[in-house]
C-alpha atoms as a PDB file:
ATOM      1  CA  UNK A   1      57.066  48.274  -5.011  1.00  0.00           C
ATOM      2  CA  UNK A   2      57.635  44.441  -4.947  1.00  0.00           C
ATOM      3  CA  UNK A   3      57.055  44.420  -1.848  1.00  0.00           C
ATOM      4  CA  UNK A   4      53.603  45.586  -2.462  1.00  0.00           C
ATOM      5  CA  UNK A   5      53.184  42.833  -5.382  1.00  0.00           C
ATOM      6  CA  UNK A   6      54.275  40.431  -2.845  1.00  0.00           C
ATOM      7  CA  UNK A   7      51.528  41.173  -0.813  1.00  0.00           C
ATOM      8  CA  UNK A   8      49.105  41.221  -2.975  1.00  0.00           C
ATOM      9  CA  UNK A   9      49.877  37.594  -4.770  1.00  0.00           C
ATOM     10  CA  UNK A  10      50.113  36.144  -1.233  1.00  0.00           C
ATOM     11  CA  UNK A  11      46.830  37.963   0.034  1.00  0.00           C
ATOM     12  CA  UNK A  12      45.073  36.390  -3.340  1.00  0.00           C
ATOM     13  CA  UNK A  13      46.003  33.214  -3.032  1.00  0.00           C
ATOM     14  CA  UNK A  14      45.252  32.448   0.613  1.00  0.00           C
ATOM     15  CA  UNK A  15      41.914  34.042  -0.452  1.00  0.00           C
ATOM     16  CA  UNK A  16      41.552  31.369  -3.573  1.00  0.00           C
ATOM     17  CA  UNK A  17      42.929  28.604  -0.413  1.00  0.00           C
ATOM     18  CA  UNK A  18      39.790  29.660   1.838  1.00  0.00           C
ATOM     19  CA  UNK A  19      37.519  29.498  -0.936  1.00  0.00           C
ATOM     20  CA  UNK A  20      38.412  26.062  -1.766  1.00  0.00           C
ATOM     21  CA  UNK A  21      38.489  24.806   1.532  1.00  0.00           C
ATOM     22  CA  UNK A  22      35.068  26.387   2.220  1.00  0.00           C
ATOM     23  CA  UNK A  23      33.288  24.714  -1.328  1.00  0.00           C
ATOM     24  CA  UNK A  24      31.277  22.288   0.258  1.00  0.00           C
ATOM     25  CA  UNK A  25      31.593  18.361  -0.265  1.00  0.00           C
ATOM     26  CA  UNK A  26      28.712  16.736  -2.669  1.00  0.00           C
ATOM     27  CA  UNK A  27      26.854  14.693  -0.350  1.00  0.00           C
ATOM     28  CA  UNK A  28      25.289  10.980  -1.326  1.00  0.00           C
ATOM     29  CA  UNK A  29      22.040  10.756   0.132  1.00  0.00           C
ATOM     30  CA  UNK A  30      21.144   7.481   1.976  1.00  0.00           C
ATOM     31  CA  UNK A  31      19.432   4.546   0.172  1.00  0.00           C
ATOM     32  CA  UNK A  32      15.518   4.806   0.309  1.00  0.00           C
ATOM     33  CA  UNK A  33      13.377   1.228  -0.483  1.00  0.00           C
ATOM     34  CA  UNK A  34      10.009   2.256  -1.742  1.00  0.00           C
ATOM     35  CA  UNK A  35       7.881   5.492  -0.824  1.00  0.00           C
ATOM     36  CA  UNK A  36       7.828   4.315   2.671  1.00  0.00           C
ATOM     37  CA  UNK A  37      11.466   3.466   2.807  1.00  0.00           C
ATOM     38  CA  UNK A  38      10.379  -0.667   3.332  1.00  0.00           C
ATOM     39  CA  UNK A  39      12.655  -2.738   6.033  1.00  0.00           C
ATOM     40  CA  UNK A  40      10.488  -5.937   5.316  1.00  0.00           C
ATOM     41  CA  UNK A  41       8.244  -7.368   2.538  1.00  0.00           C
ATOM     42  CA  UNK A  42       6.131 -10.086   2.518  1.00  0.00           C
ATOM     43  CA  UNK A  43       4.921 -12.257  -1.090  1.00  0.00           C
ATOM     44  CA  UNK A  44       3.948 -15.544  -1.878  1.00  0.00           C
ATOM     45  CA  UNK A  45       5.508 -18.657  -3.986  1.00  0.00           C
ATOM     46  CA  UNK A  46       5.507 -17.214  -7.593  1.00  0.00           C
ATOM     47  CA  UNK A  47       4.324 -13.829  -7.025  1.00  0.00           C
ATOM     48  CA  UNK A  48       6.425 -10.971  -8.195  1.00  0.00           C
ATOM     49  CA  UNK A  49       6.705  -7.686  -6.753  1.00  0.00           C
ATOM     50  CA  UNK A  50       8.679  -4.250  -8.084  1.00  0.00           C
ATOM     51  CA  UNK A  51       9.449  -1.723  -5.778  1.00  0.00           C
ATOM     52  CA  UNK A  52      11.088   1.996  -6.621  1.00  0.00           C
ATOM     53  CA  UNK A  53      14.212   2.611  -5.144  1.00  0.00           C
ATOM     54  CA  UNK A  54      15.765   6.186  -4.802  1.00  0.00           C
ATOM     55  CA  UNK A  55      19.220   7.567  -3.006  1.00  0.00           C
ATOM     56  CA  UNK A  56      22.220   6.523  -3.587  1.00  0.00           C
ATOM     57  CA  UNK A  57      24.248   7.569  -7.092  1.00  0.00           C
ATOM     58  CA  UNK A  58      21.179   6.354  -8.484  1.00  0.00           C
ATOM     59  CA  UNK A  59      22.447   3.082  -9.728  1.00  0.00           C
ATOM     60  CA  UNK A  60      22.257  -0.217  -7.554  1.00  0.00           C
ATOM     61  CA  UNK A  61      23.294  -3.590  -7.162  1.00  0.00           C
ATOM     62  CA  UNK A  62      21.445  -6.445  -5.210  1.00  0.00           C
ATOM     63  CA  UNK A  63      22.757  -9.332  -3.344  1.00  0.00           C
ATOM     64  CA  UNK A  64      20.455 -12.160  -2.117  1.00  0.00           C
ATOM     65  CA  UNK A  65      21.597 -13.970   0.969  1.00  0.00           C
ATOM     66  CA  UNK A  66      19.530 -17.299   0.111  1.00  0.00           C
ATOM     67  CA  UNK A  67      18.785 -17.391  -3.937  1.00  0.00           C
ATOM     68  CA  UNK A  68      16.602 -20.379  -3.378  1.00  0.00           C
ATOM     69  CA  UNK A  69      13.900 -18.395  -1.629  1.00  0.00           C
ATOM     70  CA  UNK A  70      14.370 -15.567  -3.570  1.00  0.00           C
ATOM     71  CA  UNK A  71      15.217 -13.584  -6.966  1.00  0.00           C
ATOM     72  CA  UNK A  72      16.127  -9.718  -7.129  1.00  0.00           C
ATOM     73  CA  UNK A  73      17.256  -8.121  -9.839  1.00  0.00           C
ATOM     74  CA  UNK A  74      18.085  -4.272 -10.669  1.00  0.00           C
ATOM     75  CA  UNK A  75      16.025  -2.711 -13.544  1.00  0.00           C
ATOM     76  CA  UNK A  76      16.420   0.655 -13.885  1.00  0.00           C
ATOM     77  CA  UNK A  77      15.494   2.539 -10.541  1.00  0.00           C
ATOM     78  CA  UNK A  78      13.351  -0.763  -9.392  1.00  0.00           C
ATOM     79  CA  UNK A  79      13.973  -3.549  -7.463  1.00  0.00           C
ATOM     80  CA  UNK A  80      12.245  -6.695  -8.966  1.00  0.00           C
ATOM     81  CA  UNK A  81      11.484  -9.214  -6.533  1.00  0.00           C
ATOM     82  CA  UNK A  82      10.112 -12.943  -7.497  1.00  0.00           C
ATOM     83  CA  UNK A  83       9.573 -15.408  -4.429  1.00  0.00           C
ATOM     84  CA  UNK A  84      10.825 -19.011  -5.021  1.00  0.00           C
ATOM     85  CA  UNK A  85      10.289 -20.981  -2.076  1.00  0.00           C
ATOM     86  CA  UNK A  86       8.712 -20.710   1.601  1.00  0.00           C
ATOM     87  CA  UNK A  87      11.217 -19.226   3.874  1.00  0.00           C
ATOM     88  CA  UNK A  88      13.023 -15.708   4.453  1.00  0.00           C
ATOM     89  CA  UNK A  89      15.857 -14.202   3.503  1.00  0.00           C
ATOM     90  CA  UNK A  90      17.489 -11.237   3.163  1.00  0.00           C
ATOM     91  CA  UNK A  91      18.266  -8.299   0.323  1.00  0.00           C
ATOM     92  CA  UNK A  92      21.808  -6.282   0.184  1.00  0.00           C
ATOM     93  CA  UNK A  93      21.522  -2.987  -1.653  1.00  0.00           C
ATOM     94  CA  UNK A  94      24.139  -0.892  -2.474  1.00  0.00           C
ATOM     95  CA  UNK A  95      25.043   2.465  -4.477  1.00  0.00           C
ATOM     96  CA  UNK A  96      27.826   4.363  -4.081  1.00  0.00           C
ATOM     97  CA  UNK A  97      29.187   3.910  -0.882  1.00  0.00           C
ATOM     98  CA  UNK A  98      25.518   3.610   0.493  1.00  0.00           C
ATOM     99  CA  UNK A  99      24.012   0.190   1.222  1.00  0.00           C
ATOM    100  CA  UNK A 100      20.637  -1.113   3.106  1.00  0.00           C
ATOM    101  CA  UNK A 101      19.207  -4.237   3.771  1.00  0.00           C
ATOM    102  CA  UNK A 102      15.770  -5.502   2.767  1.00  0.00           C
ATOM    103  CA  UNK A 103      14.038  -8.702   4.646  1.00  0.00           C
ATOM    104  CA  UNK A 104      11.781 -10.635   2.835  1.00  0.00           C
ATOM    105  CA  UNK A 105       9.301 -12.981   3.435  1.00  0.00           C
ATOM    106  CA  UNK A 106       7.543 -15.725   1.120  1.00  0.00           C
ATOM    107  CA  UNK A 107       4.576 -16.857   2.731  1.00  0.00           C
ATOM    108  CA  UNK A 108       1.357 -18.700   2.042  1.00  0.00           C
ATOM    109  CA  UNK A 109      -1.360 -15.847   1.803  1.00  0.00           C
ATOM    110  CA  UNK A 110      -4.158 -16.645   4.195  1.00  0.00           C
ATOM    111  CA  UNK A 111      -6.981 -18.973   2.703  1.00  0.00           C
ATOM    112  CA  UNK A 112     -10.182 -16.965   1.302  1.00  0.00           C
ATOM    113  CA  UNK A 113     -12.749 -18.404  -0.256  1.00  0.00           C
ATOM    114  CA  UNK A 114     -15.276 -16.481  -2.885  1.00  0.00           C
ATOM    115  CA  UNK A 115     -18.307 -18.615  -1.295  1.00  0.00           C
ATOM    116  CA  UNK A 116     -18.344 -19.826   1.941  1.00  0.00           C
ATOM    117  CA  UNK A 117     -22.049 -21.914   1.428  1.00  0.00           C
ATOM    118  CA  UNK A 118     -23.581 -22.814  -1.717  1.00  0.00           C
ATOM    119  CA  UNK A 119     -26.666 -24.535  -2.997  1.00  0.00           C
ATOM    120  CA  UNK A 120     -26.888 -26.837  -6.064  1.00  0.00           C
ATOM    121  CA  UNK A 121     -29.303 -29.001  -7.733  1.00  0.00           C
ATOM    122  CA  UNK A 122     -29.130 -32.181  -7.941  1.00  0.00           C
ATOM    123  CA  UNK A 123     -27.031 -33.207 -11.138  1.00  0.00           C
ATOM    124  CA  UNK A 124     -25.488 -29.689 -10.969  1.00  0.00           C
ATOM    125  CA  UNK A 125     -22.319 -29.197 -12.192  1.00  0.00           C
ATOM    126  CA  UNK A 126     -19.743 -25.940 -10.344  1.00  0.00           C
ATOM    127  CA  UNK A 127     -16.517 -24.576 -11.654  1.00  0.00           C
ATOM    128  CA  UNK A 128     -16.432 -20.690 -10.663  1.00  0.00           C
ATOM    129  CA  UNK A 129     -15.930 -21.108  -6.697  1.00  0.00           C
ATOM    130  CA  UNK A 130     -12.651 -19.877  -5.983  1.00  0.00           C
ATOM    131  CA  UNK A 131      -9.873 -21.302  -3.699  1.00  0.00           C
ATOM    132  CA  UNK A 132      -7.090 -18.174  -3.354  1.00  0.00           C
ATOM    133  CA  UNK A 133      -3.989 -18.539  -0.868  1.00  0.00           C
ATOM    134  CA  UNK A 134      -2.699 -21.237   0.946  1.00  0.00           C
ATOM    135  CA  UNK A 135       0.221 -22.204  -1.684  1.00  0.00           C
ATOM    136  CA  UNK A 136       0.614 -24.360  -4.012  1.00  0.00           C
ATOM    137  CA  UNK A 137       0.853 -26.704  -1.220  1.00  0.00           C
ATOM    138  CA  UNK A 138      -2.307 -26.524   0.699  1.00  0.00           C
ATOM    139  CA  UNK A 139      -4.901 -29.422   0.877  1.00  0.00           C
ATOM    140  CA  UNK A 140      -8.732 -30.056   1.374  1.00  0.00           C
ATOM    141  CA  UNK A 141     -10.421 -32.513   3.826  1.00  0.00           C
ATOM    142  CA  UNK A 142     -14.388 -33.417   2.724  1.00  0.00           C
ATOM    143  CA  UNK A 143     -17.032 -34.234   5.347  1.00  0.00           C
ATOM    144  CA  UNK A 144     -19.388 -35.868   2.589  1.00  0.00           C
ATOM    145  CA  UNK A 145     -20.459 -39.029   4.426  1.00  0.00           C
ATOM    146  CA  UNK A 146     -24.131 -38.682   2.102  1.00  0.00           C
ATOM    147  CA  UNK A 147     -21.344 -38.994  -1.069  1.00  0.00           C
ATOM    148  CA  UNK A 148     -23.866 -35.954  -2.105  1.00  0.00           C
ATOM    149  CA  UNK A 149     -20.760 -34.678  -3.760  1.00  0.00           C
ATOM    150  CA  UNK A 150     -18.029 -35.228  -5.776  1.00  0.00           C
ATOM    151  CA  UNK A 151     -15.295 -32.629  -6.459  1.00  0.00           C
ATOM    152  CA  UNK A 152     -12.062 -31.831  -7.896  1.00  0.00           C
ATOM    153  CA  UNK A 153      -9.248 -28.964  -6.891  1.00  0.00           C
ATOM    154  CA  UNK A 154      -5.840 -27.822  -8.094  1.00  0.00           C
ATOM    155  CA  UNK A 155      -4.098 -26.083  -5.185  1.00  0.00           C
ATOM    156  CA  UNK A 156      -1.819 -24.637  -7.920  1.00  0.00           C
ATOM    157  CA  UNK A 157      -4.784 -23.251 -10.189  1.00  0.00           C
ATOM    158  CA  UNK A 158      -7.150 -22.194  -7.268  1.00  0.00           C
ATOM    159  CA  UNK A 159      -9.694 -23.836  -9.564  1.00  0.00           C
ATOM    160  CA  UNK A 160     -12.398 -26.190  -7.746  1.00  0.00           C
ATOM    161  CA  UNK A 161     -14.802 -28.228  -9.577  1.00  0.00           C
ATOM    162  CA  UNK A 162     -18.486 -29.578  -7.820  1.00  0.00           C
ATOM    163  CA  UNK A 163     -20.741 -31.741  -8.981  1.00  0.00           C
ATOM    164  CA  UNK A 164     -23.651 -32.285  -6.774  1.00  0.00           C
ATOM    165  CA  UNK A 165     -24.698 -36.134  -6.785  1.00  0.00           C
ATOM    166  CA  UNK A 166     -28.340 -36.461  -4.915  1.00  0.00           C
ATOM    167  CA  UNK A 167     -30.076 -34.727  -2.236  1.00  0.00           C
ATOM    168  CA  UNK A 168     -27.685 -34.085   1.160  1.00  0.00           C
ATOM    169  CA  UNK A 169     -25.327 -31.631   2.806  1.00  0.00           C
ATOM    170  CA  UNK A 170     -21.468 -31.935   2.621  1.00  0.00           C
ATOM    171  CA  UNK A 171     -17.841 -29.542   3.643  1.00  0.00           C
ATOM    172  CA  UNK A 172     -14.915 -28.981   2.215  1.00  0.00           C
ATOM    173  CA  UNK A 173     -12.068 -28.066   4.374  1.00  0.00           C
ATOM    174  CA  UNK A 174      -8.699 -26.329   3.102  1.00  0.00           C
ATOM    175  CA  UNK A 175      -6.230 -26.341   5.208  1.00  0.00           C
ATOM    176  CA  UNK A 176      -2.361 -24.836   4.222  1.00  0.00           C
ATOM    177  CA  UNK A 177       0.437 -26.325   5.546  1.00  0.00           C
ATOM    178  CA  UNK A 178       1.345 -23.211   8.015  1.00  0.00           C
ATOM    179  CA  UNK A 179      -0.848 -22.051  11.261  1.00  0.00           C
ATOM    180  CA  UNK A 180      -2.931 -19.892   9.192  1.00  0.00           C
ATOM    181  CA  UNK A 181      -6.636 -20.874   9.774  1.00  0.00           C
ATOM    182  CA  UNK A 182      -8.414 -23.122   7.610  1.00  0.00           C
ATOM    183  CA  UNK A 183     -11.671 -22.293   5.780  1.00  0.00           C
ATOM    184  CA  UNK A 184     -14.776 -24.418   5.142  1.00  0.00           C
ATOM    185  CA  UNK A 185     -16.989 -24.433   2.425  1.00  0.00           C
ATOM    186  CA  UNK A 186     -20.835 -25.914   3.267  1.00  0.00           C
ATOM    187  CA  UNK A 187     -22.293 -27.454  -0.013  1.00  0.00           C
ATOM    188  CA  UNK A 188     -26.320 -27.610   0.360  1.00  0.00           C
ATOM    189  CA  UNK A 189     -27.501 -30.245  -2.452  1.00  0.00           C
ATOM    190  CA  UNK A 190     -31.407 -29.605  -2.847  1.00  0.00           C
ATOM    191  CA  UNK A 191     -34.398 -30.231  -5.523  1.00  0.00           C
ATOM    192  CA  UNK A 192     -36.589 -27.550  -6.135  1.00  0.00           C
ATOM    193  CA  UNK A 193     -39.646 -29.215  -5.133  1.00  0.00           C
ATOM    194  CA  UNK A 194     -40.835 -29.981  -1.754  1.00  0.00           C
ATOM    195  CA  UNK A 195     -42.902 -33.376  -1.293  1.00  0.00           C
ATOM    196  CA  UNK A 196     -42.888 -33.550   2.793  1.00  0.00           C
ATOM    197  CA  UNK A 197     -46.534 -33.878   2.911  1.00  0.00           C
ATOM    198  CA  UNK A 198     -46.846 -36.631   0.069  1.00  0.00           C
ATOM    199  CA  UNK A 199     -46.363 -40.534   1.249  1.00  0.00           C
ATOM    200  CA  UNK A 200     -43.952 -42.248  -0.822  1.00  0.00           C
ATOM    201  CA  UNK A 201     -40.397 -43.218  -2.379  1.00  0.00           C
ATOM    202  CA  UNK A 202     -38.493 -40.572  -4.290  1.00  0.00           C
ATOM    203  CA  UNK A 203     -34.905 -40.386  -6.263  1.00  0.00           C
ATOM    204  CA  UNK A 204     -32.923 -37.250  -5.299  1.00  0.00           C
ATOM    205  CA  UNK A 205     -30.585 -37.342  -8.264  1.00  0.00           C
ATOM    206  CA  UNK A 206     -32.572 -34.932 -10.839  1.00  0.00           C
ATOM    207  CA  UNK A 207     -33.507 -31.015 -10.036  1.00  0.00           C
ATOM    208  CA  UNK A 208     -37.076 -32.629  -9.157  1.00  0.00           C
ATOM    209  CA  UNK A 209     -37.778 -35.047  -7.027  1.00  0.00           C
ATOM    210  CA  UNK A 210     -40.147 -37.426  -8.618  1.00  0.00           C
ATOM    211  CA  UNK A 211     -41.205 -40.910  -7.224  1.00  0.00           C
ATOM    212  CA  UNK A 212     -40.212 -44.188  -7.957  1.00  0.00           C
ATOM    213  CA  UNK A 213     -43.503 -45.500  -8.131  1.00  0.00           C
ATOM    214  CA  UNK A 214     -46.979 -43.940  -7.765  1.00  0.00           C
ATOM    215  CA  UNK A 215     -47.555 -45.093  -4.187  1.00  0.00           C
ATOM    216  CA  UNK A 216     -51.260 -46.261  -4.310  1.00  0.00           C
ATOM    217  CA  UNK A 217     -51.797 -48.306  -0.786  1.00  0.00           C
ATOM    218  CA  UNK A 218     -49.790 -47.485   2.401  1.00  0.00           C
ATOM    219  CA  UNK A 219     -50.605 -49.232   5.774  1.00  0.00           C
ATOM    220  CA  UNK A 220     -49.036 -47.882   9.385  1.00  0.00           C
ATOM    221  CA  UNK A 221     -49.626 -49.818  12.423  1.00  0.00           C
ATOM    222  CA  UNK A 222     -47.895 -48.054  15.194  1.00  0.00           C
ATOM    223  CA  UNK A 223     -45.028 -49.162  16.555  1.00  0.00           C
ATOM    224  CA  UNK A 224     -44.977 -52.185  14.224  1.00  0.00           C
ATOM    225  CA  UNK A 225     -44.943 -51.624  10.636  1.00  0.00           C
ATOM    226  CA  UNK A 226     -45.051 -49.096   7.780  1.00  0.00           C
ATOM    227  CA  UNK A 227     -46.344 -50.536   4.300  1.00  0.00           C
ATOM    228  CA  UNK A 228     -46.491 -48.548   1.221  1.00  0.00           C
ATOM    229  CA  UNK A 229     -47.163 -50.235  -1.855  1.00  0.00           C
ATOM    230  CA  UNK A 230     -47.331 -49.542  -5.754  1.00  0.00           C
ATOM    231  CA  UNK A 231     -50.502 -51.690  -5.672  1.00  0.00           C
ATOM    232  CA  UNK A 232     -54.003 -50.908  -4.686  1.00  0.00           C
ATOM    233  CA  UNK A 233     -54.561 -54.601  -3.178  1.00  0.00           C
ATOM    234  CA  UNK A 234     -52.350 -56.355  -1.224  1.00  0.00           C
ATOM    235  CA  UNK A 235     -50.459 -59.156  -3.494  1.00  0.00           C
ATOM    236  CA  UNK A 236     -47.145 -61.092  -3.245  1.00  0.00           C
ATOM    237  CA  UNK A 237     -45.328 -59.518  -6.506  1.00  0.00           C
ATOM    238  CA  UNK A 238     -46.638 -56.305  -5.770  1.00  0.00           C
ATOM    239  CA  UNK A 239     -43.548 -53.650  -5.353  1.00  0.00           C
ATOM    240  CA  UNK A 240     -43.628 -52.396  -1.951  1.00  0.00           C
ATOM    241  CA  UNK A 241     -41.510 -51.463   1.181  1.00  0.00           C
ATOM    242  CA  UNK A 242     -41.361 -52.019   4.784  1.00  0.00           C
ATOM    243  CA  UNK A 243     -39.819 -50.784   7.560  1.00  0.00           C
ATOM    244  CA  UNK A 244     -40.520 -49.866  11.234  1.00  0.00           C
ATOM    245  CA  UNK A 245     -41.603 -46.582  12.345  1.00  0.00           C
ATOM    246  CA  UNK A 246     -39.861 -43.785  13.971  1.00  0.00           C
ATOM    247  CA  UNK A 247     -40.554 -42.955  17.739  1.00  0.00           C
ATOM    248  CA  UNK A 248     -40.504 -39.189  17.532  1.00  0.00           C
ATOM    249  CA  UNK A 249     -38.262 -38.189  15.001  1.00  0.00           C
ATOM    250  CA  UNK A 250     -36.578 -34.802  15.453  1.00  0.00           C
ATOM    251  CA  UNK A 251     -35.593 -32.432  12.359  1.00  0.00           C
ATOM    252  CA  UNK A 252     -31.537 -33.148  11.478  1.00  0.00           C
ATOM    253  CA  UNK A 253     -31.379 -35.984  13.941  1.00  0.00           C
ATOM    254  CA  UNK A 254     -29.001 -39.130  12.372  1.00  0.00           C
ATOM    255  CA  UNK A 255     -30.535 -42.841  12.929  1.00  0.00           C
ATOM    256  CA  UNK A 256     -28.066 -45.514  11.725  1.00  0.00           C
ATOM    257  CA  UNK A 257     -28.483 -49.099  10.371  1.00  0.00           C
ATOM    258  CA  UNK A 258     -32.041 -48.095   9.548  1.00  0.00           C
ATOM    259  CA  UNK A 259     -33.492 -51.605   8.209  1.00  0.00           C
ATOM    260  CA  UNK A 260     -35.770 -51.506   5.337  1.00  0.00           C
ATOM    261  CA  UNK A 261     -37.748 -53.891   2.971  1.00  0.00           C
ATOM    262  CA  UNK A 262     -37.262 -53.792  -0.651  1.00  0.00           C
ATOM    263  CA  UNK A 263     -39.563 -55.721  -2.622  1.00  0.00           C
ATOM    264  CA  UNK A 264     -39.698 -55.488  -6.332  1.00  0.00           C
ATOM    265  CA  UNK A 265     -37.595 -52.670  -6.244  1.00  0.00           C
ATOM    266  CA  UNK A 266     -34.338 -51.865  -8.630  1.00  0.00           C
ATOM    267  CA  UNK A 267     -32.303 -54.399  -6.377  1.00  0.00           C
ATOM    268  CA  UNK A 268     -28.522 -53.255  -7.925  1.00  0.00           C
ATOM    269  CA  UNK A 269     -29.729 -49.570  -6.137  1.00  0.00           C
ATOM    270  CA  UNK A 270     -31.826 -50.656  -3.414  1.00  0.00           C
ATOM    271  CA  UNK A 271     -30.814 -53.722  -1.635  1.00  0.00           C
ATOM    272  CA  UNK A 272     -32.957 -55.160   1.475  1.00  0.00           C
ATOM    273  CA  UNK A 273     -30.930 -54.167   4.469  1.00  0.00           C
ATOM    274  CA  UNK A 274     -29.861 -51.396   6.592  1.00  0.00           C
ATOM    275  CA  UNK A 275     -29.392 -47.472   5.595  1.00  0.00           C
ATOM    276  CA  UNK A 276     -28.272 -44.158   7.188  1.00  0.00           C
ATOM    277  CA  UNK A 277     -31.048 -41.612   7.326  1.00  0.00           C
ATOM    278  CA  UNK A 278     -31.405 -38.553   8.216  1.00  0.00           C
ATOM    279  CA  UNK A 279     -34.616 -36.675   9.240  1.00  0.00           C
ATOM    280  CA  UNK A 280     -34.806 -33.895   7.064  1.00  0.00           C
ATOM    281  CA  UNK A 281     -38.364 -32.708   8.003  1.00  0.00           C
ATOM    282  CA  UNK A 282     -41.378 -33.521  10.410  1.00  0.00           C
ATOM    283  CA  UNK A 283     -44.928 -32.298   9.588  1.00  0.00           C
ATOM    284  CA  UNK A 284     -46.701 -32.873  12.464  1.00  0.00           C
ATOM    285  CA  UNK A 285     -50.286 -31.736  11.382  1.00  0.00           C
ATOM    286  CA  UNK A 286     -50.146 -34.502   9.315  1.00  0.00           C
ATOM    287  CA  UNK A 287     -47.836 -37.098  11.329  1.00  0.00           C
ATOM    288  CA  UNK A 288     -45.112 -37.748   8.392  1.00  0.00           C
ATOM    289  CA  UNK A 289     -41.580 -37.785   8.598  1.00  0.00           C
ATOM    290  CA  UNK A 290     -39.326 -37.209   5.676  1.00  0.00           C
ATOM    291  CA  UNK A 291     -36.027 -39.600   5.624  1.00  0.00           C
ATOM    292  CA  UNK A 292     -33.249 -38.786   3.471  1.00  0.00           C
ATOM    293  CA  UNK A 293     -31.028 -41.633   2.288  1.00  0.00           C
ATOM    294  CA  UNK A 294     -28.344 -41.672  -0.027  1.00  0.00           C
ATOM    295  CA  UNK A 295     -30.161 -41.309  -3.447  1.00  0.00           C
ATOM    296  CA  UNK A 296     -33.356 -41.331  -2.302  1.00  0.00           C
ATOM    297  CA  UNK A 297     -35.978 -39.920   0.419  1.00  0.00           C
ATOM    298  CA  UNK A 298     -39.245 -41.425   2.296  1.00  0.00           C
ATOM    299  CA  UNK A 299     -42.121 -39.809   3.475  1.00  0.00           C
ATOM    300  CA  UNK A 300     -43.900 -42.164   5.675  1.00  0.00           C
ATOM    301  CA  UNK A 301     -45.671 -41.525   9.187  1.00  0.00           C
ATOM    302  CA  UNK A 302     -44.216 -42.019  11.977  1.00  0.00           C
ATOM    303  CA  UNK A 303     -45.182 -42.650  16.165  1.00  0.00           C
ATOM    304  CA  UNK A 304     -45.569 -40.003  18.523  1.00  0.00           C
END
């Protein structure tokens, strides 16, 4: 009979030893960085960036190989990321005996502009033209050689500020200091009137162009001379201006060192000697050529 008691203890417990050896182990699933499981992420200077992480036990630690181009730090189930300085580095999760690595990048976001041309009046004032990307770092480079512009940007804002000066066309250029490409901004300074067709001397620094003087007597001797005169009669005090006529003149072309003739003109704005103009339009039903100057525009005839 104890024999049979024997049996049945030792037949019990190897069944309780199978049972145990057969319970299987709890498993710790691998460390997963985002929905997509993430092996690299890419922000800019300043920018922050939380991402979900699952796996593990469910808690984490992070490491940061290089905490000057970087900051991570656990909350919760996230991973909060805040870029520091250009550069890359790398992340070290770990939870449990689970850990995964993370490469990020802080970058200067490609330039964008939210206008890539605009048009402003005279006098015109600009401040809701946006400048986005290109760090905190990143410059501008004007072609304004008409000084129909002045301006004003904070890289760090993204804020620019125009302010259109007189008639003429100008670019801005911004540039960041990586090989991402640059973008330009053409700034189209323009009245709202149109006086092609109308001899005379007009200021481009209000929204109309209006002349200096009522232009009463004009002369053209081809080749030789163009007169035009706030004076019906010819007189020595009268307030006129010379210069020599164009050969031709073609719409955009540049002519340098111009020379013109003030007389009893504002001298402090328009000093006797030689200007850059550009021909800004040719009407040839009527032979006149419109020169644009810095400030100001003639409409005069010109040789064929």
């Amino acid at each position: 009979m104890k024999r049979i008691f024997l049996a049945l203890a030792l037949l019990s417990l190897g069944v309780s030893s199978c049972k145990e050896k057969d319970a299987p182990v709890e498993q710790v699933a691998e460390i997963k960085i985002g929905d997509s499981d993430l092996k690299e992420v890419v922000l800019d200077k300043g920018t922050h960036r939380d991402i979900l992480l699952s796996g593990g036990n469910g808690k984490f630690s992070a490491t940061v190989k290089n905490s000057k181009i970087l900051e991570a730090k656990i909350d919760g189930g996230y991973l909060k990321l805040k870029g520091l300085a250009y550069g890359e580095t790398v992340v070290l999760l770990r939870s449990h005996d689970k850990q995964k690595t993370l490469t990020v990048k802080v970058e200067r976001a490609e330039i964008s502009l939210t206008d890539t041309e605009v048009t402003l009046y005279p006098s015109q004032e600009r401040q809701d033209i946006k400048v986005i990307g290109g760090g905190d770092d990143a410059i501008v480079e004007a072609e304004n050689p008409e000084m129909a512009i002045t301006y004003e940007w904070d890289a760090k804002t993204s804020k620019l500020k125009l302010r259109a000066n007189h008639e003429g066309e100008a670019k801005l250029i911004f540039r960041s200091q990586d090989n991402k490409p640059a973008k330009e901004l053409k700034i189209i300074v323009k009245a709202d009137n149109n006086v092609s067709d109308q001899i005379g001397f007009y200021g481009t620094t209000s929204k109309t162009l209006r002349p200096y003087f009522s232009t009463l007597l004009h002369a053209y001797r081809p080749g030789k001379m163009i007169w035009i005169s706030a004076s019906p009669r010819m007189s020595r005090d009268q307030t006129r201006i010379l210069m020599v006529p164009l050969k031709s003149p073609e719409k955009g072309r540049k002519i340098e060192k111009s020379k013109i003739t003030f007389i009893n003109v504002d001298d402090s704005k328009f000093p006797s000697g030689e200007y850059d103009l550009i021909v800004e339009e040719v009407v040839p039903a009527k032979g006149l050529v419109t020169l644009r100057g810095q400030g100001f525009k003639l409409v005069v005839p010109y040789d064929k």
